[in-house]
PDB file of N, CA and C in Angstrom:
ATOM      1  N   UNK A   1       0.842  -1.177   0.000  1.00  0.00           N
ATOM      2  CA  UNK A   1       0.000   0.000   0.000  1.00  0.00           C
ATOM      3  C   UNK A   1       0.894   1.250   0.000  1.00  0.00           C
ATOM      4  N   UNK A   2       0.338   2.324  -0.839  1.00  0.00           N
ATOM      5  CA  UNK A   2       1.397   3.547  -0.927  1.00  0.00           C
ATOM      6  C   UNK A   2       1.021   4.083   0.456  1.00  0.00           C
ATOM      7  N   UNK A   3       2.478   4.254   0.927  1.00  0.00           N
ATOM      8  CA  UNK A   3       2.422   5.646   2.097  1.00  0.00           C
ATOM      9  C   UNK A   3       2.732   7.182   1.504  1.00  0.00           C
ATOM     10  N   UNK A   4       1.719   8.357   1.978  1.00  0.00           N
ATOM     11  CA  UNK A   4       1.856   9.210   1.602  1.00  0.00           C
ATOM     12  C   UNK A   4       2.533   9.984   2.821  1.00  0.00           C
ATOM     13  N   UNK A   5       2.941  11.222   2.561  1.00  0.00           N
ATOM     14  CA  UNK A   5       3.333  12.124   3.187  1.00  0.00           C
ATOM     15  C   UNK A   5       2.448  13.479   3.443  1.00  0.00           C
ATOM     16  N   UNK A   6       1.393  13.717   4.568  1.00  0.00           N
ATOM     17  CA  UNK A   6       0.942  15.299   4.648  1.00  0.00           C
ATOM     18  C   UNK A   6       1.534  16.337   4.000  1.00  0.00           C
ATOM     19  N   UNK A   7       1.303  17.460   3.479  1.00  0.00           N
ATOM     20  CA  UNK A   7       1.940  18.245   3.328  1.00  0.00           C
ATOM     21  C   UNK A   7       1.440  19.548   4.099  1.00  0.00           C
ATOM     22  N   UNK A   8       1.226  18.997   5.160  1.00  0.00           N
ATOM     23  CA  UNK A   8       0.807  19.851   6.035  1.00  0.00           C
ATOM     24  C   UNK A   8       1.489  19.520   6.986  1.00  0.00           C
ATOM     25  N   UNK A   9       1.188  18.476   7.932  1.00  0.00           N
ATOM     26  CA  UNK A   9       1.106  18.253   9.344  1.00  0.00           C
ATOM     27  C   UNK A   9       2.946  17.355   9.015  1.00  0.00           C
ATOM     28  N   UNK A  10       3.094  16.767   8.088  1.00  0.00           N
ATOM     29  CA  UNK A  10       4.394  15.764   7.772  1.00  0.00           C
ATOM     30  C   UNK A  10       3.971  14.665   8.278  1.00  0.00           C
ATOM     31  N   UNK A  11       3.035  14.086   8.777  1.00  0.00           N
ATOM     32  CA  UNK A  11       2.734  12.613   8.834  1.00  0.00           C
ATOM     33  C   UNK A  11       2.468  11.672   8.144  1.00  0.00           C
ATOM     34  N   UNK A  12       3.022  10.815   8.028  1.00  0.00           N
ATOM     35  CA  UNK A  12       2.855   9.266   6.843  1.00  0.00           C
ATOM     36  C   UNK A  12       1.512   9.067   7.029  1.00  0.00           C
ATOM     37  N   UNK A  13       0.933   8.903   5.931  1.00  0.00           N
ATOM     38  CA  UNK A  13      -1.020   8.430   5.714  1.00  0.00           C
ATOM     39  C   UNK A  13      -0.378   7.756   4.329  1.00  0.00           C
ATOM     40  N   UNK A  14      -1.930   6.520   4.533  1.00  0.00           N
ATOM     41  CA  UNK A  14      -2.064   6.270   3.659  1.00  0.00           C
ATOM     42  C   UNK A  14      -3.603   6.758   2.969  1.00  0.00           C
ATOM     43  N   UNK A  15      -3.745   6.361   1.734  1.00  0.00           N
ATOM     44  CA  UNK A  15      -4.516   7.331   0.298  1.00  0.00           C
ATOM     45  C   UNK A  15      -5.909   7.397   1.024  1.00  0.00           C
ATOM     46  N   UNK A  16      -6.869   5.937   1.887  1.00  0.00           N
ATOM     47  CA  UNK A  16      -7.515   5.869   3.146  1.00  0.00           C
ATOM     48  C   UNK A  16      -7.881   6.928   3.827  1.00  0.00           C
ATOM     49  N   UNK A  17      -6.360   7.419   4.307  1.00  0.00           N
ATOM     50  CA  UNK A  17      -7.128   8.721   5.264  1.00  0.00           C
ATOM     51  C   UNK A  17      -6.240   9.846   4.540  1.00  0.00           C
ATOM     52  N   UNK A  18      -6.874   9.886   3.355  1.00  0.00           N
ATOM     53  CA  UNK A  18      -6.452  11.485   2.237  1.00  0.00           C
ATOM     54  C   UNK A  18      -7.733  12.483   2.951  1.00  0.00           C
ATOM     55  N   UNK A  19      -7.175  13.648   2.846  1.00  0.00           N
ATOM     56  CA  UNK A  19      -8.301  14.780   3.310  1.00  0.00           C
ATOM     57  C   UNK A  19      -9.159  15.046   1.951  1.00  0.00           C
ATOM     58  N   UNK A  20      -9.751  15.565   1.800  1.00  0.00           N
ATOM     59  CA  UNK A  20     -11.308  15.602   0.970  1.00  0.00           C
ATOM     60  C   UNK A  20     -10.997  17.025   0.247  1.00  0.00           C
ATOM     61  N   UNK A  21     -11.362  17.244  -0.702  1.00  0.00           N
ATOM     62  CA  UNK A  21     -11.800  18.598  -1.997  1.00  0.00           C
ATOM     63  C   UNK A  21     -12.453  19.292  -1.693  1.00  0.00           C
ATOM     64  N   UNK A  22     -13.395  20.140  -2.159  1.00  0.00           N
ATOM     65  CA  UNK A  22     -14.663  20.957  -1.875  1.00  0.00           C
ATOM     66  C   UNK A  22     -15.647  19.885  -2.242  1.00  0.00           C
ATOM     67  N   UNK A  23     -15.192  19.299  -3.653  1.00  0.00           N
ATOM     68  CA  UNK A  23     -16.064  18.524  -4.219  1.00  0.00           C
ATOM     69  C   UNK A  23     -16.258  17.025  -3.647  1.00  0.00           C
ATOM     70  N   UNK A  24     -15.755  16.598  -2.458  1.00  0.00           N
ATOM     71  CA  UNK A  24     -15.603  15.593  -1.999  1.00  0.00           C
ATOM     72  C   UNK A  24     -14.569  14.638  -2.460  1.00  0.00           C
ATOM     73  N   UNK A  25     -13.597  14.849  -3.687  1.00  0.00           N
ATOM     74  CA  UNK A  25     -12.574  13.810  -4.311  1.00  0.00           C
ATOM     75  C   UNK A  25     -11.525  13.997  -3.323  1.00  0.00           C
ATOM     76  N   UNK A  26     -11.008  13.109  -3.287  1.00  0.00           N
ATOM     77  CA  UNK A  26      -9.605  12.459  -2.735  1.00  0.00           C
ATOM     78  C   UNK A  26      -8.487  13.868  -3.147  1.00  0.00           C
ATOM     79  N   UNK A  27      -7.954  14.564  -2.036  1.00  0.00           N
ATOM     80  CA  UNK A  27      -6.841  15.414  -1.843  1.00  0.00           C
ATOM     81  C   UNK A  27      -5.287  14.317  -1.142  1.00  0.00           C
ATOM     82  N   UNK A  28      -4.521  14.365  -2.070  1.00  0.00           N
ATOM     83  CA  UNK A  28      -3.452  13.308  -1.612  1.00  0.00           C
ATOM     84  C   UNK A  28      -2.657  13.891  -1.186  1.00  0.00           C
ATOM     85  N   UNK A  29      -2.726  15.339  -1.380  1.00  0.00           N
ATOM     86  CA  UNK A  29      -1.485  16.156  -0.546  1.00  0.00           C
ATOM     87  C   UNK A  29      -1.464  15.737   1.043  1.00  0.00           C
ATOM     88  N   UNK A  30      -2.742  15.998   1.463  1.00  0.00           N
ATOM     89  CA  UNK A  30      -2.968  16.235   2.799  1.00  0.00           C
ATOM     90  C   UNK A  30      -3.885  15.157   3.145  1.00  0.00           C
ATOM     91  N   UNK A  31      -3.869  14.758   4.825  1.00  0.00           N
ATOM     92  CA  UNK A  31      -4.690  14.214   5.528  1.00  0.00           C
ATOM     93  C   UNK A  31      -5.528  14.333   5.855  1.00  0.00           C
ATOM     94  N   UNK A  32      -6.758  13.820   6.474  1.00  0.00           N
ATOM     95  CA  UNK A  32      -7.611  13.627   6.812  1.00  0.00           C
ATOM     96  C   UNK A  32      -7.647  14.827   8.148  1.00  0.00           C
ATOM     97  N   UNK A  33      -7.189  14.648   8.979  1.00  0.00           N
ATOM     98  CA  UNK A  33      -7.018  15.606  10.189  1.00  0.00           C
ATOM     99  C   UNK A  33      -6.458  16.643   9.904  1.00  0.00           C
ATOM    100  N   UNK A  34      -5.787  17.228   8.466  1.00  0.00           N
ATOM    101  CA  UNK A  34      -5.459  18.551   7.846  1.00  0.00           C
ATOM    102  C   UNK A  34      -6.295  19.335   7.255  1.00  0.00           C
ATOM    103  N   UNK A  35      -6.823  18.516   6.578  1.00  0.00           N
ATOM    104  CA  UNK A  35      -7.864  19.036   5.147  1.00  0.00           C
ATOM    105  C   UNK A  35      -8.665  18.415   4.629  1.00  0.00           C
ATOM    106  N   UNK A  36     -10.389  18.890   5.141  1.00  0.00           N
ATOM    107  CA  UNK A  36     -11.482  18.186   4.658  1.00  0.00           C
ATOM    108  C   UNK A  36     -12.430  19.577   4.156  1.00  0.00           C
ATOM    109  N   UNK A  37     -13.120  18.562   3.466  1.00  0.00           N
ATOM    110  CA  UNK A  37     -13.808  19.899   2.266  1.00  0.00           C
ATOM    111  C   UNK A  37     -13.228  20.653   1.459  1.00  0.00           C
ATOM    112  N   UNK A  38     -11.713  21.290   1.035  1.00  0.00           N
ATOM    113  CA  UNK A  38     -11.182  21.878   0.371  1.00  0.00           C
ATOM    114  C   UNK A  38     -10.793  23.222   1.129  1.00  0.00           C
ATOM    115  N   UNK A  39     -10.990  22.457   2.803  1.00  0.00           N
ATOM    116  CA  UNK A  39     -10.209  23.509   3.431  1.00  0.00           C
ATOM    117  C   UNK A  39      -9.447  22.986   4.714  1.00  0.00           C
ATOM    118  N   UNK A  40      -8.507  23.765   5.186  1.00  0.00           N
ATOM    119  CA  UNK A  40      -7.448  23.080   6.414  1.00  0.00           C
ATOM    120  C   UNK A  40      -8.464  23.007   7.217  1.00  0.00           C
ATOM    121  N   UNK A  41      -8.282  21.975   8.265  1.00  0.00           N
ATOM    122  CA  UNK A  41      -9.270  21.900   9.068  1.00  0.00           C
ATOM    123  C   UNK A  41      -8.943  23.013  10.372  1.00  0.00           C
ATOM    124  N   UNK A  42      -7.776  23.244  10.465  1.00  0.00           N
ATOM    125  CA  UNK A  42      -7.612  24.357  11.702  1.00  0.00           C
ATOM    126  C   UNK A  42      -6.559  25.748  11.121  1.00  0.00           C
ATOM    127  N   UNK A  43      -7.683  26.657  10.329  1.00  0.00           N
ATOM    128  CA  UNK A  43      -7.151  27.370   9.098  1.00  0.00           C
ATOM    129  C   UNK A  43      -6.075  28.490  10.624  1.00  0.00           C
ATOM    130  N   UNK A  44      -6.348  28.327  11.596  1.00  0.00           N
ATOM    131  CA  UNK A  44      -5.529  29.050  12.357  1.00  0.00           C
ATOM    132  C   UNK A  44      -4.176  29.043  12.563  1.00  0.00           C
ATOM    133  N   UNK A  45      -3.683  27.725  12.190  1.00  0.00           N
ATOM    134  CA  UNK A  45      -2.521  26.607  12.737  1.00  0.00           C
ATOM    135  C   UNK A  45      -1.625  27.494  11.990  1.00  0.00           C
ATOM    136  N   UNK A  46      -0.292  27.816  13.141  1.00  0.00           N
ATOM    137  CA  UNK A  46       1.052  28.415  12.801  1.00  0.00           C
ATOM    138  C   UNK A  46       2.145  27.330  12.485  1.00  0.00           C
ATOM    139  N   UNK A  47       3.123  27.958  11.902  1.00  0.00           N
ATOM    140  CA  UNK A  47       3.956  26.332  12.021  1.00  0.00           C
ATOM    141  C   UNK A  47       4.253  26.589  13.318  1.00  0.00           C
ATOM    142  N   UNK A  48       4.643  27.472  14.414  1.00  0.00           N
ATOM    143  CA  UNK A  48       5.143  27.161  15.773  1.00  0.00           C
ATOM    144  C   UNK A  48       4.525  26.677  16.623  1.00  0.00           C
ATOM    145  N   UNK A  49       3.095  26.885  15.870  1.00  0.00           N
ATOM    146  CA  UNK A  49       1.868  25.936  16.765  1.00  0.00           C
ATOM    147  C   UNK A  49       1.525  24.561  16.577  1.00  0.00           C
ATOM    148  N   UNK A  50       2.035  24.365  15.284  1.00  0.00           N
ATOM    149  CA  UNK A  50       2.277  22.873  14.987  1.00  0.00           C
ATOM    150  C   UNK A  50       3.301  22.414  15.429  1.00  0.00           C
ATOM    151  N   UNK A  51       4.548  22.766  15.326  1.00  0.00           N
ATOM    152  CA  UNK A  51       5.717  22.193  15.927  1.00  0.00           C
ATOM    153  C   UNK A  51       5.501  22.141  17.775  1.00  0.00           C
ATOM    154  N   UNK A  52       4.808  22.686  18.393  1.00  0.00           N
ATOM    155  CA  UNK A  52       4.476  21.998  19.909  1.00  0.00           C
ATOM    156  C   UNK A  52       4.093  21.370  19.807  1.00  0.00           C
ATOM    157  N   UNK A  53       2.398  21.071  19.072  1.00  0.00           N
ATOM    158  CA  UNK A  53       1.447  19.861  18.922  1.00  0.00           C
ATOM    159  C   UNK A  53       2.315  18.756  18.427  1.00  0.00           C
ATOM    160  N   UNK A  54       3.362  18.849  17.499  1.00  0.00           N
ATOM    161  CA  UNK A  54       3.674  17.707  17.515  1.00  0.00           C
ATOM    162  C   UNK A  54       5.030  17.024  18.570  1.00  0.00           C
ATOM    163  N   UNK A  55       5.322  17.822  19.112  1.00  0.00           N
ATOM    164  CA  UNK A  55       6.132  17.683  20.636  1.00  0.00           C
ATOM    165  C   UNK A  55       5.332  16.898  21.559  1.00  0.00           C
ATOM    166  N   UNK A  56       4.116  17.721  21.724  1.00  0.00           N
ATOM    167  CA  UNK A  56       3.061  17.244  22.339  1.00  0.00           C
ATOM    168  C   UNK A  56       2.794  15.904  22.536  1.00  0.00           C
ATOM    169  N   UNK A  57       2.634  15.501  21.087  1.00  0.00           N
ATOM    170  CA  UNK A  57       2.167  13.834  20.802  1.00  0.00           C
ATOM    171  C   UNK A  57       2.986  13.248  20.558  1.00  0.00           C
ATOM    172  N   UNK A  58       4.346  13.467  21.227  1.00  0.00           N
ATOM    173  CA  UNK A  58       5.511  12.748  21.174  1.00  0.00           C
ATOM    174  C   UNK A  58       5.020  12.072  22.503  1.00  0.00           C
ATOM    175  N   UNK A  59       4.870  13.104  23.479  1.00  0.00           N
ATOM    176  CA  UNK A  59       4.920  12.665  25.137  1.00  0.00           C
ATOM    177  C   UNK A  59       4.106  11.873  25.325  1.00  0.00           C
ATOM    178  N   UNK A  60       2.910  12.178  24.830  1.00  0.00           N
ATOM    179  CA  UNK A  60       1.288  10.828  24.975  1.00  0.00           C
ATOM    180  C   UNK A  60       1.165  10.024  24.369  1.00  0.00           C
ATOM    181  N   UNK A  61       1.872   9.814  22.720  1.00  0.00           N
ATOM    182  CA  UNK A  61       1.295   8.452  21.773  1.00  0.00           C
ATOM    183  C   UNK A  61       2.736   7.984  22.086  1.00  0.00           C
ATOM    184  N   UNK A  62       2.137   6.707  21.689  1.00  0.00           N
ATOM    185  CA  UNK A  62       3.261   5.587  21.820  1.00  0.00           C
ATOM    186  C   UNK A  62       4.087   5.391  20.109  1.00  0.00           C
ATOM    187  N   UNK A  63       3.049   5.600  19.206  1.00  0.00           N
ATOM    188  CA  UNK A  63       3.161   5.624  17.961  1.00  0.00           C
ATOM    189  C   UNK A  63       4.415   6.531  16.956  1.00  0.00           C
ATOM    190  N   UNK A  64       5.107   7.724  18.243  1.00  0.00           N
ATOM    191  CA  UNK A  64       5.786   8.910  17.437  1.00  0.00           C
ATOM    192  C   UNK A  64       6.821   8.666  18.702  1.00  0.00           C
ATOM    193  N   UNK A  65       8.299   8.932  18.612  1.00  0.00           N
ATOM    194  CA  UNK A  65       8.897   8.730  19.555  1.00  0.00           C
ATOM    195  C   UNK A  65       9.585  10.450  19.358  1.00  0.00           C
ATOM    196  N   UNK A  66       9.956  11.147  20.899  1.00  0.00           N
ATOM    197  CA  UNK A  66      10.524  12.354  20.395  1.00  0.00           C
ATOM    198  C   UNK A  66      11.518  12.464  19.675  1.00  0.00           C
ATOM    199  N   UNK A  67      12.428  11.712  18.980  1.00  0.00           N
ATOM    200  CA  UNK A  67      13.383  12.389  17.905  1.00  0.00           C
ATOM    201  C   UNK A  67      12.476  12.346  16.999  1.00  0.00           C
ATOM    202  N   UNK A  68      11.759  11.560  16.734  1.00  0.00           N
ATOM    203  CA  UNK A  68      11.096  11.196  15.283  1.00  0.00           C
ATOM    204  C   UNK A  68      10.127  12.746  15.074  1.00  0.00           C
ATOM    205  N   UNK A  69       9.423  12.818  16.394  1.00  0.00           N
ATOM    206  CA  UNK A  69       9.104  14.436  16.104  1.00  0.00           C
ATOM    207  C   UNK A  69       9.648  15.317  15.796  1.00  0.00           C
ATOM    208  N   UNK A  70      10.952  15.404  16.267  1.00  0.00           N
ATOM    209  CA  UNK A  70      12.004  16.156  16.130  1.00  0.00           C
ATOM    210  C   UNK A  70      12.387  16.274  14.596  1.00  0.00           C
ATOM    211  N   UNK A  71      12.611  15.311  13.850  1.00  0.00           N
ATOM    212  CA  UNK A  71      12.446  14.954  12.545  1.00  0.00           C
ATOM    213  C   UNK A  71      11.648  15.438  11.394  1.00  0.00           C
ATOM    214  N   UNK A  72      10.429  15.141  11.734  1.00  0.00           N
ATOM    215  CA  UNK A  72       9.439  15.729  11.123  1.00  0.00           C
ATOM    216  C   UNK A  72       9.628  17.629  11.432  1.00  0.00           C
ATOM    217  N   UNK A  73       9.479  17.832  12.684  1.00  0.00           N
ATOM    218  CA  UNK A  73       9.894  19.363  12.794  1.00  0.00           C
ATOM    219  C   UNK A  73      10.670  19.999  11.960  1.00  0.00           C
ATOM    220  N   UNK A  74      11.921  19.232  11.501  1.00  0.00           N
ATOM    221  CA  UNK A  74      13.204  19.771  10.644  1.00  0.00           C
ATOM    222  C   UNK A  74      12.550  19.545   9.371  1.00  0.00           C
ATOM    223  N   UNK A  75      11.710  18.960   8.906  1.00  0.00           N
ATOM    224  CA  UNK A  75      11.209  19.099   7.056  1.00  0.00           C
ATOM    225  C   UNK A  75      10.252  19.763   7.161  1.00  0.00           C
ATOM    226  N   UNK A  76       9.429  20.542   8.303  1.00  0.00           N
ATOM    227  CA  UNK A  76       8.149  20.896   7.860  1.00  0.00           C
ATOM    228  C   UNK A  76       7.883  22.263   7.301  1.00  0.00           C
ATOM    229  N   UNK A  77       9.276  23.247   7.020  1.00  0.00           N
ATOM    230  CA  UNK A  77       9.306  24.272   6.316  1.00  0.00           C
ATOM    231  C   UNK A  77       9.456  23.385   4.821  1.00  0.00           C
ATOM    232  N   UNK A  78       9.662  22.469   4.791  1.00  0.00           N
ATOM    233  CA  UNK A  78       9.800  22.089   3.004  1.00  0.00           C
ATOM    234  C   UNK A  78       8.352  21.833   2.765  1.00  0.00           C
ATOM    235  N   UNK A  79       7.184  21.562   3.483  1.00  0.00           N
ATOM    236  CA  UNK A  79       5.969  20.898   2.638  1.00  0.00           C
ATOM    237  C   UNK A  79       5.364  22.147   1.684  1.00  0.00           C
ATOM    238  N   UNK A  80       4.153  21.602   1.153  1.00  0.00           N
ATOM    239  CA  UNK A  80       3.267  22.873   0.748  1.00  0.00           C
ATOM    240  C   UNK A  80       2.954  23.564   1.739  1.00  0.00           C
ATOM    241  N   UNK A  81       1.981  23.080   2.485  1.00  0.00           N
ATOM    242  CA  UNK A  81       1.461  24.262   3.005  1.00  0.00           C
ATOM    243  C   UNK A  81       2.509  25.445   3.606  1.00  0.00           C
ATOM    244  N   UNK A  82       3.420  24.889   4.151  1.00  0.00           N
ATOM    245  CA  UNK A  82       4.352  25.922   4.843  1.00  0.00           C
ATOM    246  C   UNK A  82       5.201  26.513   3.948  1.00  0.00           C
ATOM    247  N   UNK A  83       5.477  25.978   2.746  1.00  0.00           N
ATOM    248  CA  UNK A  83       6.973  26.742   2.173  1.00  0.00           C
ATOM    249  C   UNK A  83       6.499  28.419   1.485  1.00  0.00           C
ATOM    250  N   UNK A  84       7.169  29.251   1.450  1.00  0.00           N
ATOM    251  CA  UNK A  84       7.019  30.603   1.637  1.00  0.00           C
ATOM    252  C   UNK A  84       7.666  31.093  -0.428  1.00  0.00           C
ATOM    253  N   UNK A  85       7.608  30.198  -1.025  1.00  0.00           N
ATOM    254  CA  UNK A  85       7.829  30.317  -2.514  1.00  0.00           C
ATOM    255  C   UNK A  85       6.872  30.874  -3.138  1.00  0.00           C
ATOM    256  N   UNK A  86       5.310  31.129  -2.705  1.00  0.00           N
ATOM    257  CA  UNK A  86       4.215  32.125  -2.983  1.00  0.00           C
ATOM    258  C   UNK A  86       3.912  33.125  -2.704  1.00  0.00           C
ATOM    259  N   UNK A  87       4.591  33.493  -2.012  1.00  0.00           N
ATOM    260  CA  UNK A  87       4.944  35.349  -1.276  1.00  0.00           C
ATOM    261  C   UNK A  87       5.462  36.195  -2.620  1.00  0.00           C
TER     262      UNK A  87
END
């Protein structure tokens, strides 16, 4: 099964939990917990506010260990949503 990459949040998904269009089709950029309907789901989210949240769920899930957050932190100026090449 393909693993995708958020280009939001940087979390591995697979095509399953793709976030949704306006039109309801499959968005493969992003996840499910990023982007449903053809919009971010928390249009507020900073990257410095993402980079705690995902600190955050280093400490409580068993699933993300803190370097691995740490990890993801260091690529998440490269995704779409964050990179600053549309300014």
């Amino acid at each position: 099964m393909e693993t995708l990459i958020c280009q939001s949040c940087g979390w591995p998904f697979v095509p399953a939990n793709a976030g949704t269009n306006r039109d309801k089709s499959v968005n493969t950029d992003y996840c499910r917990d990023c982007y449903k309907d053809g919009a971010f789901v928390d249009k507020s989210l900073n990257l410095h506010q993402l980079e705690i949240k995902l600190l955050e769920m280093a400490e409580v899930q068993e699933d993300i260990s803190l370097e691995e957050a740490r990890q993801l932190i260091k690529k998440l100026p490269e995704l779409k949503r964050w990179r600053m090449d549309n300014i």
